[in-house]
Protein backbone atom coordinates (compact mmCIF):
# COMPACT_ATOMS: atom_id res chain seq x y z
CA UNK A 1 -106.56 156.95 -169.52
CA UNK A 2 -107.38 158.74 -166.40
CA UNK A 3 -107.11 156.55 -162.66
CA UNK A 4 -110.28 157.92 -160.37
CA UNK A 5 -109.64 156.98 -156.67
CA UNK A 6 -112.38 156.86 -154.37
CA UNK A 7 -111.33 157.01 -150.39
CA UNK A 8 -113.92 155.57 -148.63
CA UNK A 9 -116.89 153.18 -148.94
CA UNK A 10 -119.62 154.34 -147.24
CA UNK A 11 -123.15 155.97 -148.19
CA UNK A 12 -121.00 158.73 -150.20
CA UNK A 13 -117.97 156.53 -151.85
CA UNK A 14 -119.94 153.39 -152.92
CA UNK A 15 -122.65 155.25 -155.49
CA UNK A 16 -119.55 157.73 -156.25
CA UNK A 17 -117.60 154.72 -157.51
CA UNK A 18 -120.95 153.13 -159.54
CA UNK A 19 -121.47 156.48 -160.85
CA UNK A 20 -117.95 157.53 -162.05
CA UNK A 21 -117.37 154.34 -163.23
CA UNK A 22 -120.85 154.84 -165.13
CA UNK A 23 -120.37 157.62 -166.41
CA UNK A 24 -116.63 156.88 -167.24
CA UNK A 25 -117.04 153.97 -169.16
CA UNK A 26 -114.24 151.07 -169.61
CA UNK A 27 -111.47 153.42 -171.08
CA UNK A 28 -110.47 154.80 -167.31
CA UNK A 29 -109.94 153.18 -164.41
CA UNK A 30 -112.01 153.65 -160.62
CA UNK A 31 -110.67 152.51 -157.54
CA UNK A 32 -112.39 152.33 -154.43
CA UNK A 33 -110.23 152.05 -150.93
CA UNK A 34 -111.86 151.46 -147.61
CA UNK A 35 -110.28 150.73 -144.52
CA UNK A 36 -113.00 148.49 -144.04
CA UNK A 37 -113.56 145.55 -146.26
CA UNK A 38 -117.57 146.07 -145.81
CA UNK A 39 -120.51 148.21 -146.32
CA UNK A 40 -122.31 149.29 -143.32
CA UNK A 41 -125.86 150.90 -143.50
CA UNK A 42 -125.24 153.50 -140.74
CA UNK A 43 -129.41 154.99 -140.37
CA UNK A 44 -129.96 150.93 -139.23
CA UNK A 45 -127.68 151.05 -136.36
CA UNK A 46 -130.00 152.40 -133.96
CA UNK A 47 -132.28 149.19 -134.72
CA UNK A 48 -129.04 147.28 -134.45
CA UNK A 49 -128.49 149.07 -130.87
CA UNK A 50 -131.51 147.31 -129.52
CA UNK A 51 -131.50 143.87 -131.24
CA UNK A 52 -134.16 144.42 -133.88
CA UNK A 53 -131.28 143.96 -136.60
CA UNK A 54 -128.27 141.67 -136.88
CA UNK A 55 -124.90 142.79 -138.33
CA UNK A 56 -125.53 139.92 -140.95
CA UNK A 57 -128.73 142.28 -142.20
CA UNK A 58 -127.24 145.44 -142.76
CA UNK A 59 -123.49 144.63 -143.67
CA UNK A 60 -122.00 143.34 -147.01
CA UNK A 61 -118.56 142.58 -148.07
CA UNK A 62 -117.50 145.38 -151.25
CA UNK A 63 -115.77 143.44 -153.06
CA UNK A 64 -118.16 141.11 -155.11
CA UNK A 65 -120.46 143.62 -155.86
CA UNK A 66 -117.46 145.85 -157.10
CA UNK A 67 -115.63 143.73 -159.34
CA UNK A 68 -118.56 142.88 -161.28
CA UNK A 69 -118.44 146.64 -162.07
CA UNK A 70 -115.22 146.41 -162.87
CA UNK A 71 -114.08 149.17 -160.24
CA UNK A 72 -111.00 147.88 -158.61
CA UNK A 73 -111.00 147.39 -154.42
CA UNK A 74 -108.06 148.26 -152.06
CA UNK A 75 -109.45 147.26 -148.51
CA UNK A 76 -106.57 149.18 -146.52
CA UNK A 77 -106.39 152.38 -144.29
CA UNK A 78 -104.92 155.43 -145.74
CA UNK A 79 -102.62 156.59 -143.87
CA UNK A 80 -101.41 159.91 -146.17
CA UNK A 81 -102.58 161.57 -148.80
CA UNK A 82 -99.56 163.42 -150.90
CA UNK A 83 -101.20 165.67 -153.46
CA UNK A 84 -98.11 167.05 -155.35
CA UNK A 85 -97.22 163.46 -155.91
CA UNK A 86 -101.39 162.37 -156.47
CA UNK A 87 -100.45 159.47 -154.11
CA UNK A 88 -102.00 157.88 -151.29
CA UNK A 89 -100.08 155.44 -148.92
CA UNK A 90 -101.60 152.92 -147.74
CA UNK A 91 -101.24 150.91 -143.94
CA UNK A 92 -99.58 148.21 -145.88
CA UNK A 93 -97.33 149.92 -147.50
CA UNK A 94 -98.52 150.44 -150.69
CA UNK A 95 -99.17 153.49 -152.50
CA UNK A 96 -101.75 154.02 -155.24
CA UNK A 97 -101.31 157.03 -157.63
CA UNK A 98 -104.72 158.92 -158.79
CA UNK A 99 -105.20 161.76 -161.53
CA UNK A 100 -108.67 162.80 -159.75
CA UNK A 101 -109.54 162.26 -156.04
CA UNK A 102 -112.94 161.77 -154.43
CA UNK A 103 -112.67 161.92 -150.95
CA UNK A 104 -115.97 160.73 -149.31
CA UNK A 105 -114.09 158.63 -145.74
CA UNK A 106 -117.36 160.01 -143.69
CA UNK A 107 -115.81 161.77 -140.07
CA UNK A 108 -113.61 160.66 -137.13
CA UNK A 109 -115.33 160.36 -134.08
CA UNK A 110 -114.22 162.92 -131.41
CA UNK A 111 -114.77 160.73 -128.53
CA UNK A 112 -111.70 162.72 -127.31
CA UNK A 113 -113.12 165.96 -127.11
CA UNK A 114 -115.16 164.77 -124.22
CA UNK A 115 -112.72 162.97 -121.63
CA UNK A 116 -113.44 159.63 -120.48
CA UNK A 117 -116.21 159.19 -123.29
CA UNK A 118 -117.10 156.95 -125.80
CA UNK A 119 -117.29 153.15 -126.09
CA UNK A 120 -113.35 152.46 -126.02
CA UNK A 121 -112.66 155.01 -122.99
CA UNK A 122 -112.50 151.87 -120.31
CA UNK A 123 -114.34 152.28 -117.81
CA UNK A 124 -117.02 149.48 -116.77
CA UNK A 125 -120.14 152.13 -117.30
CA UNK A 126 -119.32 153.48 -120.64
CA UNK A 127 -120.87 156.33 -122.95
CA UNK A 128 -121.76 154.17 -125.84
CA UNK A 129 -122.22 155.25 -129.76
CA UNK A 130 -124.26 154.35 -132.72
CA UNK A 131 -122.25 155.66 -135.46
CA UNK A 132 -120.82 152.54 -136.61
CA UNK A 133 -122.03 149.11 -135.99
CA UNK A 134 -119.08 147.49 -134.32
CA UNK A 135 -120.06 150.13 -131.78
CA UNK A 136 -124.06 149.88 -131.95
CA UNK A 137 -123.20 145.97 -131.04
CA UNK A 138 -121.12 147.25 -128.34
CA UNK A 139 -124.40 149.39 -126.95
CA UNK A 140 -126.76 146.57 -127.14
CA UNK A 141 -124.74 144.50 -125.10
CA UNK A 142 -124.42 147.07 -122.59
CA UNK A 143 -128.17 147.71 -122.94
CA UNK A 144 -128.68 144.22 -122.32
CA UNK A 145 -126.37 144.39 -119.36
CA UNK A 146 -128.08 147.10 -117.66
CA UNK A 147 -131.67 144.93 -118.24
CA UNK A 148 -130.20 142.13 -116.63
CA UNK A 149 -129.65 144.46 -113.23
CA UNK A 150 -132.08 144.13 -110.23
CA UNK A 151 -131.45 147.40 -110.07
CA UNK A 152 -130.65 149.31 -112.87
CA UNK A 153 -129.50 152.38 -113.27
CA UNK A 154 -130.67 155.46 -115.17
CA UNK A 155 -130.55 155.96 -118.62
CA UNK A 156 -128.87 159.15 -120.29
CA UNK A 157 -129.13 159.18 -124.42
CA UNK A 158 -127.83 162.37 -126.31
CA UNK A 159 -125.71 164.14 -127.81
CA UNK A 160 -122.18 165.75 -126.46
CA UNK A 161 -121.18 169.43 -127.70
CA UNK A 162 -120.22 169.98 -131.53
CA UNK A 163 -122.88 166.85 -132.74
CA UNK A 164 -123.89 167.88 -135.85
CA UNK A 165 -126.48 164.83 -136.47
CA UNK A 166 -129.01 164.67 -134.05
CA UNK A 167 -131.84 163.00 -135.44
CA UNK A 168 -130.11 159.29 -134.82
CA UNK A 169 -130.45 160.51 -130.82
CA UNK A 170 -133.96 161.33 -130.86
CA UNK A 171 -134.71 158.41 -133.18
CA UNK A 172 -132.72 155.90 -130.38
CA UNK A 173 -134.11 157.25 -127.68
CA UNK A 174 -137.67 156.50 -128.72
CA UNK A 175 -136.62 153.11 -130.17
CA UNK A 176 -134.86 152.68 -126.70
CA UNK A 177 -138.54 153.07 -125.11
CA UNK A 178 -140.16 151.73 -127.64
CA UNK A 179 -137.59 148.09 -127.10
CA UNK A 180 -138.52 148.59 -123.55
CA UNK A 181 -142.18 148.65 -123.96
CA UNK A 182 -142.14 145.42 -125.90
CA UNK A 183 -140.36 143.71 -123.10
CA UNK A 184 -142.28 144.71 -120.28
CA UNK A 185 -139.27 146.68 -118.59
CA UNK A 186 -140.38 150.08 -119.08
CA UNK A 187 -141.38 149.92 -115.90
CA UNK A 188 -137.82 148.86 -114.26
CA UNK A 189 -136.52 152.32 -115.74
CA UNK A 190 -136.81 155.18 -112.97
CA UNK A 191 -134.97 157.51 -114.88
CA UNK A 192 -134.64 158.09 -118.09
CA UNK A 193 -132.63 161.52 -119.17
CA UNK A 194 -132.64 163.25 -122.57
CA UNK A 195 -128.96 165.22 -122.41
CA UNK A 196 -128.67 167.20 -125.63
CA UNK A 197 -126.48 170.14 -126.34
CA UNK A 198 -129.18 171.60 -128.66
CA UNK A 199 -130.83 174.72 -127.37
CA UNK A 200 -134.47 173.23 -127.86
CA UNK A 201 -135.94 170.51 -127.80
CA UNK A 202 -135.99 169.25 -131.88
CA UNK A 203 -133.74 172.15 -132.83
CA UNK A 204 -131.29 169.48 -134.44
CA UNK A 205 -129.08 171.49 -135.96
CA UNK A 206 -131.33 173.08 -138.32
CA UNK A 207 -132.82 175.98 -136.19
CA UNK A 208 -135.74 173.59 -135.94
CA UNK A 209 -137.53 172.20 -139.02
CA UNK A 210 -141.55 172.71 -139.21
CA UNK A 211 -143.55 171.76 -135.61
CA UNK A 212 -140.29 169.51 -134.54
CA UNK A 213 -140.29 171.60 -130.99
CA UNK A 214 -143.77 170.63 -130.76
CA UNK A 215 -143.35 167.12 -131.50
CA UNK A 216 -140.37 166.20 -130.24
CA UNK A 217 -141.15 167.42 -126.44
CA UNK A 218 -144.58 166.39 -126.60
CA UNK A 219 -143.32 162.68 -127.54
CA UNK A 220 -140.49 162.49 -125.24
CA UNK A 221 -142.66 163.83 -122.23
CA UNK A 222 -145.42 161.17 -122.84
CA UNK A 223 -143.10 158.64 -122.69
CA UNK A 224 -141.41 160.32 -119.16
CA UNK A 225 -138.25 161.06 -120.42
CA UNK A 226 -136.47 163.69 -118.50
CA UNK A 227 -134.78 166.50 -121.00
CA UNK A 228 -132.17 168.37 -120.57
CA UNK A 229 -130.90 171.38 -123.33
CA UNK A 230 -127.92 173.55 -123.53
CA UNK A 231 -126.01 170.95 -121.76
CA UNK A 232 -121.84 171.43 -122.45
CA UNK A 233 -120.99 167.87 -121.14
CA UNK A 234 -117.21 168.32 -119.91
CA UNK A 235 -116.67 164.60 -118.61
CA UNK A 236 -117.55 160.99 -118.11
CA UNK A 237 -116.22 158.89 -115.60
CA UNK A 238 -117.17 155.27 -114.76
CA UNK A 239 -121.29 155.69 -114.72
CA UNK A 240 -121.09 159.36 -114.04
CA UNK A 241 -121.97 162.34 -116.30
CA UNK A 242 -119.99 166.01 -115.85
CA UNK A 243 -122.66 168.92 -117.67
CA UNK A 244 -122.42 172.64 -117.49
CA UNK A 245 -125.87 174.51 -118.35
CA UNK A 246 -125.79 177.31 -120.11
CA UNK A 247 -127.83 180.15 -120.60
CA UNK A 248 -128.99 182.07 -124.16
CA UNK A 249 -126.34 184.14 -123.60
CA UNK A 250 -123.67 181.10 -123.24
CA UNK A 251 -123.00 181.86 -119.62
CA UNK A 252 -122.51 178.50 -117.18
CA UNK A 253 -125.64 179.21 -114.41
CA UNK A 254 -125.31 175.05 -113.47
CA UNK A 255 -122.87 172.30 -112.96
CA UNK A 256 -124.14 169.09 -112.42
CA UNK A 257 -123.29 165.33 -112.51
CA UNK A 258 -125.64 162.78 -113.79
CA UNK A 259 -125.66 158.89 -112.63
CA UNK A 260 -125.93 156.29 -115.75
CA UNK A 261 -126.40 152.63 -115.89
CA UNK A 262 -126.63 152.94 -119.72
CA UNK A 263 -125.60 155.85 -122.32
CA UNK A 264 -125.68 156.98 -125.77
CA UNK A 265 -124.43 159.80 -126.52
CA UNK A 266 -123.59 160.93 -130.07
CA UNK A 267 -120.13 162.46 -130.35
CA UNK A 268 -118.85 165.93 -132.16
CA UNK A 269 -116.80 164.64 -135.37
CA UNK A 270 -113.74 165.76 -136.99
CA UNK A 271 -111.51 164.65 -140.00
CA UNK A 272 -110.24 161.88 -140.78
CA UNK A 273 -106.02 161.77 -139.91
CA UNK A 274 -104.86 161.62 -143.47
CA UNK A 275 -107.11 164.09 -144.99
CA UNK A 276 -106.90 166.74 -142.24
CA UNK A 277 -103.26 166.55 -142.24
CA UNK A 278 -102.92 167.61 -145.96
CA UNK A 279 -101.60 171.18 -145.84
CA UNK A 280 -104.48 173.90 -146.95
CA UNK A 281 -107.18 171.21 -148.29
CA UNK A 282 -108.83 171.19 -144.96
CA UNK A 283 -110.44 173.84 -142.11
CA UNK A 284 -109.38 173.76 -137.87
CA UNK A 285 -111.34 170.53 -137.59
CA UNK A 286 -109.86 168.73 -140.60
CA UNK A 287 -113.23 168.77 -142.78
CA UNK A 288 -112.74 169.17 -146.40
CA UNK A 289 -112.88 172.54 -147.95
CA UNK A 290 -115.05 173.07 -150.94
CA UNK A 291 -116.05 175.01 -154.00
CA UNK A 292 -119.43 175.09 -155.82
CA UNK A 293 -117.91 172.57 -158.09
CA UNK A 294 -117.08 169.86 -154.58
CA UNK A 295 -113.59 170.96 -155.66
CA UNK A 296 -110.52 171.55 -153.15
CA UNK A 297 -110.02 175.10 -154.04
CA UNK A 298 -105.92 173.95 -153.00
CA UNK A 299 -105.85 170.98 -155.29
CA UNK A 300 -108.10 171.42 -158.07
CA UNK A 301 -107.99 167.20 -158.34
CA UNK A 302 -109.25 166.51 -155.34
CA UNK A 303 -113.39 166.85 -154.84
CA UNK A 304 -115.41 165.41 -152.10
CA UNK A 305 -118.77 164.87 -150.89
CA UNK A 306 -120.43 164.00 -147.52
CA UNK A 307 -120.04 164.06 -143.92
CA UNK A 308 -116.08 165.30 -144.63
CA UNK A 309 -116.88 168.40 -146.23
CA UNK A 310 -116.69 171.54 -144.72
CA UNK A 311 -120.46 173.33 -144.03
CA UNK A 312 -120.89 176.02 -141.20
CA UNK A 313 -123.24 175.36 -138.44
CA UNK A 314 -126.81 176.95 -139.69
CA UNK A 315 -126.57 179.48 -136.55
CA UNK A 316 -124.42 180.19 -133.78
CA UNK A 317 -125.89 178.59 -130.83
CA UNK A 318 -124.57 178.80 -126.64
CA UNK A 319 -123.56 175.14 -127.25
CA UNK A 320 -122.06 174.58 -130.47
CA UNK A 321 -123.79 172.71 -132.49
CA UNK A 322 -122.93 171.08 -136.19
CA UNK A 323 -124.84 171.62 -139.16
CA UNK A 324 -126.09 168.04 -140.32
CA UNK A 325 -125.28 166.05 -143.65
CA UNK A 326 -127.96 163.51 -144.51
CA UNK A 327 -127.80 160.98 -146.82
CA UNK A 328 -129.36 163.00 -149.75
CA UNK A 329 -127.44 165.77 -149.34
CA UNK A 330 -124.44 163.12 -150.13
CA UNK A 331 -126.29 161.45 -152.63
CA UNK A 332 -126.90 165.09 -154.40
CA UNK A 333 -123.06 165.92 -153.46
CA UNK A 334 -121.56 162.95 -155.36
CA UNK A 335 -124.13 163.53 -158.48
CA UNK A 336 -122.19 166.55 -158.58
CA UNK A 337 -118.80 165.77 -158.30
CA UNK A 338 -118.66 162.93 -160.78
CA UNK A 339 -120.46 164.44 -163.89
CA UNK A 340 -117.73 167.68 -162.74
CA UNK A 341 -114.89 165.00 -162.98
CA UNK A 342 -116.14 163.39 -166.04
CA UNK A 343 -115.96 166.94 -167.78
CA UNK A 344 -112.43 167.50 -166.66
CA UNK A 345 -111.59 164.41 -168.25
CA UNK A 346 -113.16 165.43 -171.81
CA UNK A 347 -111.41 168.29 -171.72
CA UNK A 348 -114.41 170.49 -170.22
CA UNK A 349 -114.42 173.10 -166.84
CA UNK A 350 -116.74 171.68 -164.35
CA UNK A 351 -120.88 172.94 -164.95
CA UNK A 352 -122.62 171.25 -162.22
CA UNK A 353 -122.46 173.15 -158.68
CA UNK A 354 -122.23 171.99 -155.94
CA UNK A 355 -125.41 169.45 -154.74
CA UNK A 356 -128.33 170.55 -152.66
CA UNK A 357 -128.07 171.27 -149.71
CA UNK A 358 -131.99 169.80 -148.81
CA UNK A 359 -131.91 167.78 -145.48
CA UNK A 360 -134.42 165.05 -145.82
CA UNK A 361 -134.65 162.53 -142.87
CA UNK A 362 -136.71 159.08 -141.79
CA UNK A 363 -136.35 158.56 -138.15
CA UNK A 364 -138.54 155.45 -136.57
CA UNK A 365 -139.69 155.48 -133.34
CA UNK A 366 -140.69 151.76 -132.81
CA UNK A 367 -144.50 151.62 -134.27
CA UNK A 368 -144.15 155.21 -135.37
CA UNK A 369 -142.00 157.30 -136.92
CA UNK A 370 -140.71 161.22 -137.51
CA UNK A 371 -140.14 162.85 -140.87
CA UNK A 372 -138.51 165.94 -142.03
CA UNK A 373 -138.29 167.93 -145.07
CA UNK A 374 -135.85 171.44 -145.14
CA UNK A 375 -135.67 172.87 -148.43
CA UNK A 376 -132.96 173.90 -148.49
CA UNK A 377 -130.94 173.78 -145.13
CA UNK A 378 -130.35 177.22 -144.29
CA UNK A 379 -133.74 179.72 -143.86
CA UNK A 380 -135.69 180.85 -145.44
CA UNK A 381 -136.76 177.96 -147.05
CA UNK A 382 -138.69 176.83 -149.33
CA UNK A 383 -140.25 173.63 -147.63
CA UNK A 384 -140.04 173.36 -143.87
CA UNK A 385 -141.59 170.66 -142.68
CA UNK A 386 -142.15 167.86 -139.59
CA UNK A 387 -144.69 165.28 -139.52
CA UNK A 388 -144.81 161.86 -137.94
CA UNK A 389 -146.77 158.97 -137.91
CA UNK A 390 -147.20 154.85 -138.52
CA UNK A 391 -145.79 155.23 -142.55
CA UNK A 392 -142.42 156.90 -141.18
CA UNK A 393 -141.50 153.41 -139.43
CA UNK A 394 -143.07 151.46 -142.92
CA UNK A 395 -140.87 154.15 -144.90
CA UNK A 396 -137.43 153.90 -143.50
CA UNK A 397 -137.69 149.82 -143.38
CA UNK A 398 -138.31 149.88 -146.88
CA UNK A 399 -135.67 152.35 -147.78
CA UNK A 400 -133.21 150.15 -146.03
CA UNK A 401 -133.89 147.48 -147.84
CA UNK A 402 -133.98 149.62 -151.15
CA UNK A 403 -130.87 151.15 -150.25
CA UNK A 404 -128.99 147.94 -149.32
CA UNK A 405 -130.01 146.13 -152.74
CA UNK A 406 -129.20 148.83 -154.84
CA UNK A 407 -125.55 149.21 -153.46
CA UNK A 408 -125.09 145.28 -153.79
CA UNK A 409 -126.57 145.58 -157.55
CA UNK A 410 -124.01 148.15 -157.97
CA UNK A 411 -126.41 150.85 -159.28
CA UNK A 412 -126.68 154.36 -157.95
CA UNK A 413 -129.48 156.03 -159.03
CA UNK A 414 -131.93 154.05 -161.15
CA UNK A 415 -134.69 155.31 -163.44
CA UNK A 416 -137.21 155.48 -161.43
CA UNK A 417 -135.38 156.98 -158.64
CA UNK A 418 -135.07 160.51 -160.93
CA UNK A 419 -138.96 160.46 -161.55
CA UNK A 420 -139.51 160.43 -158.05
CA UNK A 421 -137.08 163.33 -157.42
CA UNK A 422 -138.39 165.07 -160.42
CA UNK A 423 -142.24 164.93 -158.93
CA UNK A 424 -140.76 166.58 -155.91
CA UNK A 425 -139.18 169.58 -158.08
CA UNK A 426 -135.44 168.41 -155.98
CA UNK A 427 -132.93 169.04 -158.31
CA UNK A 428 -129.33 166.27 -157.73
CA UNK A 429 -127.00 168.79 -159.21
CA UNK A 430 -128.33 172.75 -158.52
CA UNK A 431 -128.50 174.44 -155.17
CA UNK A 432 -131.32 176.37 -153.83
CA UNK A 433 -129.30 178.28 -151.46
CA UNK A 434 -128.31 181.88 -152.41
CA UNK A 435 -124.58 182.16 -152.87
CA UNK A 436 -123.72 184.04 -149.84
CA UNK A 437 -125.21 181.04 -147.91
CA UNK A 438 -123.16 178.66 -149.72
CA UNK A 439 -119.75 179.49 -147.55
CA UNK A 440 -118.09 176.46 -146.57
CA UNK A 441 -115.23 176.61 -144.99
């Protein structure tokens, strides 16, 4: 009987521990560990980050759902990870042995490459985050806060240097003035700043996707919103923003400082502690390296999928900027890695490569809504496209509700689910990226 361990339960390790145990069957055993006892939708923070969704709406505790699939639940940190030994410690003490790893813990947030920024830095005007939703609860209090002023302050939403995901910016800024619309307050708003580390407007990691230049600056400059690119934000202090501007070329030609009342700004992530401190399985900034297969080349028993993996940024820009890993890519990631595991266990070398590396992405925008399709990630590509309109917003409701249901029925990727992705010719489990693009690492 082989033990599959699972570390982490988010949009990655939940359908990798339906899946394996799926495909698995009752003779082996899956266990999922989370440091959190819950499931959080993370794309439904931003609505969470403005009081259009309650924590109740979008977070479920793992364990029911889990045991019915008979997929055992450790809700405890890691704290290391010893692969000659295939064990895990846990914050309690514990240790839980594994034959085949599947790390999917999502990043650490590296508030601290910024100093003085992020949510928990102390000050009494704070850089706030949407990444989890303890934290987007912690913005819409301070959002609230700053509506409550006579005189409030401007507003500054972003992203600091090394973000890798910037459609969640974009997507809360518009909700932001969308939220401020419906309450009549637009109007109490002098300034509102757009601080991004991109080089251009709707570049978002990608090199741009389709008309999202176009788009993206014509909807922020209807709305007023100030914007500000290849910005290298070096500090926050208590309601006060530190930015260098750079040229093309990367060289500083402007320091300035920028007032805030209220801030989002979406940090640069790194790996989590006890996978970035296990020797050779990870690169400088503790992300997971990765063969075709989602395989540690190190430890051929450890795979993983998501946001912890190792992919290099898409081009080199004066800011750095992060390649981003949406929640298909993941999806097509951990399609991979299981049926690869599942084959190890029968005796078999892996056959399915690595999964796509397609960013697809639903960001609402109040009433409205952006969409993007890049087939694959890196150009050329095959589909490149940006559109927007009223069925984005209808879209991404529905998929949270789909999404949220199908993790609680403990079901990964149901029937219908593969005609849909067949119709669009997107293969789960082969890239479209030629093999020299495929470097990770």
């Amino acid at each position: 009987m082989a033990h599959v361990v699972i570390l982490g339960a988010g949009t990655g390790g939940m359908p990798a521990a339906y899946e394996m145990r799926d495909l698995l069957g009752p003779k082996h055993e899956v266990t999922l560990i989370s440091e959190n006892p819950y499931f959080q939708f993370v794309p439904s923070n931003p609505w969470v980050g403005v009081g259009w969704r309650q924590r109740e709406q979008i977070v479920f505790d793992i364990e029911p759902h889990t045991s019915r699939k008979r997929i055992n639940f450790i809700a405890q940190r890691a704290d290391r990870i010893d692969p000659e030994r295939n064990s895990i410690d846990l914050a309690n003490g514990s240790s839980v042995h594994y034959d085949y790893l599947i790390i999917t813990t999502g990043p650490a947030l590296a508030f601290d490459a910024v100093p003085g920024s992020g949510p928990h830095a102390g000050h009494q005007k704070s850089t706030h985050s949407i990444c989890t939703v303890d934290h987007a609860e912690k913005a819409f209090a301070a959002y609230m806060n700053l509506l409550d002023s006579n005189n409030p302050d401007p507003i500054i939403i972003g992203a600091m240097p090394g973000a890798s995901c910037f459609g969640p910016a974009y997507e809360y800024a518009m909700i932001v003035l969308s939220d401020l619309e419906k309450r009549g307050a637009r109007s109490k708003i002098k300034e509102f700043h757009f601080i991004t580390s991109e080089p251009y407007v709707g570049h978002l990691g990608l090199g741009g996707v389709g008309d999202s230049q176009e788009i993206l600056t014509r909807g922020l400059g209807e709305m007023g919103v100030q914007v500000h690119t290849n910005m290298n934000t070096t500090k926050v202090d208590d309601g006060k923003m530190f930015c260098e501007h750079l040229n093309e070329k990367g060289e500083k030609i402007g320091v300035g400082t920028h007032d805030f009342g209220f801030s989002m700004m979406l940090p640069s992530f790194k790996g989590v502690d006890a996978v970035a401190k296990v020797p050779e399985l990870c690169n400088p900034k503790g992300f997971v390296i990765v063969d075709e297969h989602q395989r540690s080349p190190k430890y051929p028993n450890i795979y993983s999928a998501g946001v912890c993996i190792a992919i290099p940024p898409v081009e080199q820009t004066p800011v750095p900027t992060g390649a981003p890993k949406t929640g298909y890519m993941i999806e097509s990631m951990v399609t991979a890695l299981v049926h690869n595991i599942q084959a190890e266990i029968q005796g078999k070398a892996p056959t399915a490569e690595m999964g796509t590396w397609n960013a697809i992405c639903l960001a609402d925008m109040g009433t409205s809504g952006a969409a993007f399709v890049a087939l694959p990630q890196f150009k050329p590509r095959r589909v490149d496209w940006f559109g927007e309109g009223p069925w984005v917003h209808w879209s991404k409701i529905a998929f949270e509700k789909y999404f949220l249901a199908k993790m609680k029925a403990g079901v990964s990727e149901p029937f219908y689910e593969k005609l849909v992705f067949q119709m669009l010719g997107i293969s789960r489990l082969k890239s479209d990226e030629p093999a020299h693009l495929r470097k990770v690492g």
